[in-house]
N, C-alpha and C. Protein backbone atom coordinates (compact mmCIF):
# COMPACT_ATOMS: atom_id res chain seq x y z
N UNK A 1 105.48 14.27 221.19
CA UNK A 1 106.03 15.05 222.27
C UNK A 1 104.92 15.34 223.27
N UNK A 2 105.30 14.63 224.78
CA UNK A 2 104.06 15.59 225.66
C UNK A 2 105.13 16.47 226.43
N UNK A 3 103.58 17.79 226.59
CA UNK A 3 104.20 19.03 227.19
C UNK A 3 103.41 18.68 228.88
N UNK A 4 104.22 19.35 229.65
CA UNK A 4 102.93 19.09 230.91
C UNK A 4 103.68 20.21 231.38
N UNK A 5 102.75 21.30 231.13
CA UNK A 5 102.77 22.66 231.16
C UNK A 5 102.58 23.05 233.17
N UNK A 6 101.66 22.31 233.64
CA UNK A 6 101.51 22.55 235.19
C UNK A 6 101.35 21.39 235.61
N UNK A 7 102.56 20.65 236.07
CA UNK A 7 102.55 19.48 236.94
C UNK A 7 102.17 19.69 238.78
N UNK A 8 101.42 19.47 239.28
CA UNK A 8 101.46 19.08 240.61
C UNK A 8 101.97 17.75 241.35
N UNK A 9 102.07 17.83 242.37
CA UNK A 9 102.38 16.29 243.08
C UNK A 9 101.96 16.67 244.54
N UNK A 10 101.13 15.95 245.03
CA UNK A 10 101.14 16.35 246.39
C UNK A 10 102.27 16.19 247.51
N UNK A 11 103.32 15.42 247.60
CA UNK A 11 104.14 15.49 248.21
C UNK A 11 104.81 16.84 247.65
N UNK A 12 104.82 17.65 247.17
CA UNK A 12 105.39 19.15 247.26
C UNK A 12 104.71 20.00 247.59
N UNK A 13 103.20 19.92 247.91
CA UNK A 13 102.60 20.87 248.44
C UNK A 13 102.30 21.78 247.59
N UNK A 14 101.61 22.65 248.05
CA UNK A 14 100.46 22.98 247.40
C UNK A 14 101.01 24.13 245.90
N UNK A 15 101.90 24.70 246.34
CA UNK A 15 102.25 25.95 244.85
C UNK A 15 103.72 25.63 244.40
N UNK A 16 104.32 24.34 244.38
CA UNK A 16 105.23 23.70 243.63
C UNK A 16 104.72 23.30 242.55
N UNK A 17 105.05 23.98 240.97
CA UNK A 17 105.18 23.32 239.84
C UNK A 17 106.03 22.66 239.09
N UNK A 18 105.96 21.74 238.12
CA UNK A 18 107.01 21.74 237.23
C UNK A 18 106.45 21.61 236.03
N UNK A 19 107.37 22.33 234.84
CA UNK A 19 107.14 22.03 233.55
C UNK A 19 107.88 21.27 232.86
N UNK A 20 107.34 20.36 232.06
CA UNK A 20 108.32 19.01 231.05
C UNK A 20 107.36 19.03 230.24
N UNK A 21 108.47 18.43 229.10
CA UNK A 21 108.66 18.30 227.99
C UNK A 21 109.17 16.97 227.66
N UNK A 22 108.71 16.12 226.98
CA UNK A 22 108.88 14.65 226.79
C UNK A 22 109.16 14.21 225.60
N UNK A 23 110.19 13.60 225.19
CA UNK A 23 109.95 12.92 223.63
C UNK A 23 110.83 11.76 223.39
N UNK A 24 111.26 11.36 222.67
CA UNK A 24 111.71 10.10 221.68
C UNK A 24 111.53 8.81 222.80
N UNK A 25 110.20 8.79 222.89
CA UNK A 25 109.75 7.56 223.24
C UNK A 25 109.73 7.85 224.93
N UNK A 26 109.27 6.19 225.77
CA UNK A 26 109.41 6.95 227.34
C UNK A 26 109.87 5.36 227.59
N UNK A 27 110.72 5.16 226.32
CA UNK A 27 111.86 3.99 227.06
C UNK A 27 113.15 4.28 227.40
N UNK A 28 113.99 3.78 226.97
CA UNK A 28 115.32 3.70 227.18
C UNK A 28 116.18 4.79 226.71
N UNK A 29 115.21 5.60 225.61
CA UNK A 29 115.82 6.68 224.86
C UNK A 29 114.90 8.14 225.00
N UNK A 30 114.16 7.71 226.06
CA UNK A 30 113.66 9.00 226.56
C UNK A 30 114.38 9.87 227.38
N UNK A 31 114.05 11.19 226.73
CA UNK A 31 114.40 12.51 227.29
C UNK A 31 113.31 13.31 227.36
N UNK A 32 114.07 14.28 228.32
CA UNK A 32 113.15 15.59 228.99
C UNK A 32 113.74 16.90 229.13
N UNK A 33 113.33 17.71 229.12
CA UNK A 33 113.57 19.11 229.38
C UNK A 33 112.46 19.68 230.07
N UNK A 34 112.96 20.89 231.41
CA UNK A 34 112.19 21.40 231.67
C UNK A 34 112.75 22.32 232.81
N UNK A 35 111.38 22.57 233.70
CA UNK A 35 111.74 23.57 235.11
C UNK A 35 111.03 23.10 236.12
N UNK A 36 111.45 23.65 237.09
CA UNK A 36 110.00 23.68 238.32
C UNK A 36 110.25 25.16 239.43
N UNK A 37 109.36 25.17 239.59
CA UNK A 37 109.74 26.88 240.83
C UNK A 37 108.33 26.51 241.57
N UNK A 38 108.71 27.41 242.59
CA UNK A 38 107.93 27.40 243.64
C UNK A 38 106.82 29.13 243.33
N UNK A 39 106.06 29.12 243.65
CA UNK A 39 104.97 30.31 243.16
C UNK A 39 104.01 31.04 244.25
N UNK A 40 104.01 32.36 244.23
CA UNK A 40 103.51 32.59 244.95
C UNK A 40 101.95 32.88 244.40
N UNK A 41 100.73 32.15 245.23
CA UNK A 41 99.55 32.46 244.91
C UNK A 41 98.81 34.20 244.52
N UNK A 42 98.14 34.21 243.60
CA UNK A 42 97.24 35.43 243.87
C UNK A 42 96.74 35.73 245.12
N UNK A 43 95.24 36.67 245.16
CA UNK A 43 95.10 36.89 246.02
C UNK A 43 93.84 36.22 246.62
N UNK A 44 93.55 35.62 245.44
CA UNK A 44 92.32 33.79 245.68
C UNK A 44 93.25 32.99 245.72
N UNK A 45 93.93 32.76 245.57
CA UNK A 45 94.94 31.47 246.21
C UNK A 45 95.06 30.20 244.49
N UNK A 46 95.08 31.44 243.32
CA UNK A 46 95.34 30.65 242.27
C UNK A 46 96.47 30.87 242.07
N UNK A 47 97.35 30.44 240.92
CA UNK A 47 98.88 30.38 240.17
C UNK A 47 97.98 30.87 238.08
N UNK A 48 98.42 31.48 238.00
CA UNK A 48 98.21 31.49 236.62
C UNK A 48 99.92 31.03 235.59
N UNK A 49 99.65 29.78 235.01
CA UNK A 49 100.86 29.07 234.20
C UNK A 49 100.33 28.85 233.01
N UNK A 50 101.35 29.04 232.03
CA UNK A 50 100.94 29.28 230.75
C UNK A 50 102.45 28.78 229.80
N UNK A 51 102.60 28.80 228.54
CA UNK A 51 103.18 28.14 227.93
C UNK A 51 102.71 29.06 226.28
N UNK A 52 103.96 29.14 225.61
CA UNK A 52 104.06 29.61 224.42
C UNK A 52 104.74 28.73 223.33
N UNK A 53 103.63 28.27 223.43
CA UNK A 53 104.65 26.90 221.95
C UNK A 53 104.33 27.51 220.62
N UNK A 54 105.70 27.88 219.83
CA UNK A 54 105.80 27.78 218.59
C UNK A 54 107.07 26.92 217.65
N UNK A 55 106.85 27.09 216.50
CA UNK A 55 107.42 25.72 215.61
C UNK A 55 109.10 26.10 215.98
N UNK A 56 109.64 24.86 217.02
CA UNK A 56 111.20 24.75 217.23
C UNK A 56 110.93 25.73 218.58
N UNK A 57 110.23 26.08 219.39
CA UNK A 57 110.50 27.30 220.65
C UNK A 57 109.44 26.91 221.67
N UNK A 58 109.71 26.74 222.56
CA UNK A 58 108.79 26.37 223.96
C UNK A 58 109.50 27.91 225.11
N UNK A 59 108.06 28.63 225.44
CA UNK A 59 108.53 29.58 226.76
C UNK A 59 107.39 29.38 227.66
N UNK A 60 107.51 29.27 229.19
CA UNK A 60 106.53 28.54 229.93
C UNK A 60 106.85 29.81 231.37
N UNK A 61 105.76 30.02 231.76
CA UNK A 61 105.64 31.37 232.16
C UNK A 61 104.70 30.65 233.35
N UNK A 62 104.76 31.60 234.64
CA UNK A 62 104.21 31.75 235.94
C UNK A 62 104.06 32.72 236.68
N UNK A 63 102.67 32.90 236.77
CA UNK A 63 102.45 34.03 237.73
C UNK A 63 102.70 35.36 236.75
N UNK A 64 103.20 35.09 235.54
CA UNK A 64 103.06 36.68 234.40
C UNK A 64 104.85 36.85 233.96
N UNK A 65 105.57 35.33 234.88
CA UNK A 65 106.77 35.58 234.67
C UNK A 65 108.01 34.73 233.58
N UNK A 66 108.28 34.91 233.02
CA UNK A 66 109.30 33.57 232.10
C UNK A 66 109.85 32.80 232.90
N UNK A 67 109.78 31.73 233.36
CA UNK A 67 110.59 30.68 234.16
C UNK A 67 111.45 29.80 232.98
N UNK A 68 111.89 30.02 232.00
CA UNK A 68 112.23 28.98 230.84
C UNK A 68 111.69 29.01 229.55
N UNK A 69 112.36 28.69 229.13
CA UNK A 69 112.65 28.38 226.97
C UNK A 69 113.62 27.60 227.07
N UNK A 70 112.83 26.73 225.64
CA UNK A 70 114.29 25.69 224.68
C UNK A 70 113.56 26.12 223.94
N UNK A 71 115.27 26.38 222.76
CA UNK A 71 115.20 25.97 221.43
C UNK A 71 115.48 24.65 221.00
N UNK A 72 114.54 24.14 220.34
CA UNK A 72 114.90 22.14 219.99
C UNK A 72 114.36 22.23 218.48
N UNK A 73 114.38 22.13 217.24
CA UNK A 73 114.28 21.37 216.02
C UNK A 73 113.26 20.06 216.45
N UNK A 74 113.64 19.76 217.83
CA UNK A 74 112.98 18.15 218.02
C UNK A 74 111.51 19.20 218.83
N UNK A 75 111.26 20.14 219.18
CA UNK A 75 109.80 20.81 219.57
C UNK A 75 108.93 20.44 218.75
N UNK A 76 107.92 19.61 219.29
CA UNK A 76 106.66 18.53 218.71
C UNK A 76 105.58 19.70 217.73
N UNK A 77 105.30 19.49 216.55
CA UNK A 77 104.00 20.61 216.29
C UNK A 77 102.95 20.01 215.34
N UNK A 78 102.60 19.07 216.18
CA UNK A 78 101.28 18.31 215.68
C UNK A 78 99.95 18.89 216.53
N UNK A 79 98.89 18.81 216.35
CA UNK A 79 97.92 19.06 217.33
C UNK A 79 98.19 18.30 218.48
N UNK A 80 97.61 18.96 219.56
CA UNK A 80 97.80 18.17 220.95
C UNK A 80 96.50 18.29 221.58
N UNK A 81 96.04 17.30 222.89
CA UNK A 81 95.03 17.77 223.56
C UNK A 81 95.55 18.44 224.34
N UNK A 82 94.69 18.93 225.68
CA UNK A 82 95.28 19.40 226.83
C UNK A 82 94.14 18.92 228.16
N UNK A 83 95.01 18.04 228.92
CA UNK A 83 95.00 17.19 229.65
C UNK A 83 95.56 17.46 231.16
N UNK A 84 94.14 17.92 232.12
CA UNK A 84 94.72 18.31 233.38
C UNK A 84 94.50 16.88 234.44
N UNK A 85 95.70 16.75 235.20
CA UNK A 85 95.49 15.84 236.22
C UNK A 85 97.16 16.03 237.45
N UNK A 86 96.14 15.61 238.68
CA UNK A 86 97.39 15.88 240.13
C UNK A 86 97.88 14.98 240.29
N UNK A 87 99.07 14.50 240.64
CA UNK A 87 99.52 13.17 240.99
C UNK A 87 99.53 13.16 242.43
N UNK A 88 98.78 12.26 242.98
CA UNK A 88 98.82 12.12 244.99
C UNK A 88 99.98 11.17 244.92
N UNK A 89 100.65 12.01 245.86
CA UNK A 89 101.84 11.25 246.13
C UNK A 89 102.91 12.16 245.26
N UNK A 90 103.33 11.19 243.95
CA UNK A 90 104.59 11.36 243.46
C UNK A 90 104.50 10.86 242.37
N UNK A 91 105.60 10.62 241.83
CA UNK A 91 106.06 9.38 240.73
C UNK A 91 105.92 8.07 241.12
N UNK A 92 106.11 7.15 240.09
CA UNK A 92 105.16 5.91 240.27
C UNK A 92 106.83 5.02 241.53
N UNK A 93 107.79 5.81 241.69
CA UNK A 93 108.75 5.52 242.75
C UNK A 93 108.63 6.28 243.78
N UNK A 94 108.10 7.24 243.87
CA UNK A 94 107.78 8.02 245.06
C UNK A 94 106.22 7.49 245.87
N UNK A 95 106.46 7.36 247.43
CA UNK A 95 105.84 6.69 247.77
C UNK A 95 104.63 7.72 248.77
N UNK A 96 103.23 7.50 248.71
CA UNK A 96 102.36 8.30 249.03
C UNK A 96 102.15 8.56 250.18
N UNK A 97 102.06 9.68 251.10
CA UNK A 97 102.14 9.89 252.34
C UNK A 97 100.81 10.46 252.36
N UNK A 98 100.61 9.91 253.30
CA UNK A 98 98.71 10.09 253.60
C UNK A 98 98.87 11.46 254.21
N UNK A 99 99.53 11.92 255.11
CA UNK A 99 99.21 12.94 255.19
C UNK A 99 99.53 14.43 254.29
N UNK A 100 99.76 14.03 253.23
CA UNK A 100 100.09 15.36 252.18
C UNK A 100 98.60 15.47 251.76
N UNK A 101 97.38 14.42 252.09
CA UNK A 101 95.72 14.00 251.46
C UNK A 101 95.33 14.91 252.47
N UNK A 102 94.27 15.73 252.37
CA UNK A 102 93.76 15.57 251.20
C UNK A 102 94.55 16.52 250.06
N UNK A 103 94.30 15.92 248.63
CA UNK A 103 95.35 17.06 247.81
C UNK A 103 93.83 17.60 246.61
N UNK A 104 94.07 18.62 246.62
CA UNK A 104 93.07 19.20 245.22
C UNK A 104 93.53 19.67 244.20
N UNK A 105 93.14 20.03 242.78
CA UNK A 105 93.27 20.40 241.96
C UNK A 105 92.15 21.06 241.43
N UNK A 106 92.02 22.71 241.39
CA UNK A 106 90.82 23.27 241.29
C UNK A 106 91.76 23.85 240.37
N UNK A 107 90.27 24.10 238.83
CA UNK A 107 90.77 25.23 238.29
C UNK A 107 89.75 26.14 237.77
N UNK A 108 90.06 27.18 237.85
CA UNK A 108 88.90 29.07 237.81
C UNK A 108 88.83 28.66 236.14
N UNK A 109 89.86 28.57 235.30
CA UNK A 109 89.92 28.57 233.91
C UNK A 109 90.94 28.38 232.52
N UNK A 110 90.66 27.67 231.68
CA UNK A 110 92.07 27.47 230.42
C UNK A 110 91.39 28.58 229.20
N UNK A 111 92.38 28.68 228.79
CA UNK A 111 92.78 29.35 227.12
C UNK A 111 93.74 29.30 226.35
N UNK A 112 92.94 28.63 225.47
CA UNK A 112 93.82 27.98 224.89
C UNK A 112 94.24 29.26 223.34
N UNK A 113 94.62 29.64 222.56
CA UNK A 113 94.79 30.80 221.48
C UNK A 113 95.71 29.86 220.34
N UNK A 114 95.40 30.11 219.34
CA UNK A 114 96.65 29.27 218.00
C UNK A 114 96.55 30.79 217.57
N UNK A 115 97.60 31.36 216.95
CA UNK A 115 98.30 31.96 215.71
C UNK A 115 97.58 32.13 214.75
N UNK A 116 96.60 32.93 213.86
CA UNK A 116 96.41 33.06 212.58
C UNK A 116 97.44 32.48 211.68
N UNK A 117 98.76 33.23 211.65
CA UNK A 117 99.80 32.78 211.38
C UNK A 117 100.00 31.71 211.05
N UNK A 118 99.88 30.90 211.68
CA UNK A 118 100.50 29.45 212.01
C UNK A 118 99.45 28.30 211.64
N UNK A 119 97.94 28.50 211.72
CA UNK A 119 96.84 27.71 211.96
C UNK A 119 97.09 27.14 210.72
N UNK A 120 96.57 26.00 210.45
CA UNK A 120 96.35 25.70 208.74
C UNK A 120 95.57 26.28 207.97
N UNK A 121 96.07 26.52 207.08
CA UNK A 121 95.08 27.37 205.75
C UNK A 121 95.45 28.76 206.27
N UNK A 122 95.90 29.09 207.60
CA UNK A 122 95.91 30.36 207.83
C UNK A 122 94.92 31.06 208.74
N UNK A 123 93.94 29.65 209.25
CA UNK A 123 93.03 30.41 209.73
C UNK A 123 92.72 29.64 211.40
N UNK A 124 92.37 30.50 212.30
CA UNK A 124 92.82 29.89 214.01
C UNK A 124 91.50 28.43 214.39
């Protein structure tokens, strides 16, 4: 399962996110779930997005707010990395407009937290 907790694209400009959720393959029998909202910056001009994955429950939060949850049985809970990158342009069908460039992706900071609970053996 990939999660992509803060998607950018530069053709949406600058504080359009979306969150997805990916699984049973990314052929013919792929599916997705997810959101996207528009955000209003702090007062440095960041978005703070975040995500609460536990076993069967995804809640994905912006700006301090719930934008979305699924409950799925199919919610992935293997280790994952976490993997930041912007897409210029779009999707690999969406076509790149030079002037949405230059596009950035700055970030102040991640934290990442596991569960005592949950960790193996019990421990984070």
């Amino acid at each position: 399962m990939e999660f992509d907790v803060f998607e950018g694209q530069s053709m949406w400009g600058p504080y359009r996110t979306t969150f997805g959720a990916h699984f049973d393959h990314y052929g013919k029998y792929h599916k997705t779930a997810g959101t996207h909202q528009y955000n209003q910056p702090d007062a440095e001009g960041f978005l703070t997005i975040g995500m609460l994955w536990l076993p069967g429950h995804i809640s994905v939060y912006s700006m301090g707010q719930k934008r979305g949850s699924w409950d799925s049985p199919r919610v992935g809970s293997v280790p994952s990395y976490v993997i930041f990158d912007l897409l210029p342009g779009g999707f690999e069908y969406d076509p790149l407009d030079p002037a949405t460039l230059p596009a950035d992706l700055v970030i102040d900071y991640v934290r990442v937290w596991q569960r005592a609970d949950l960790a193996p053996g019990g421990k984070p």
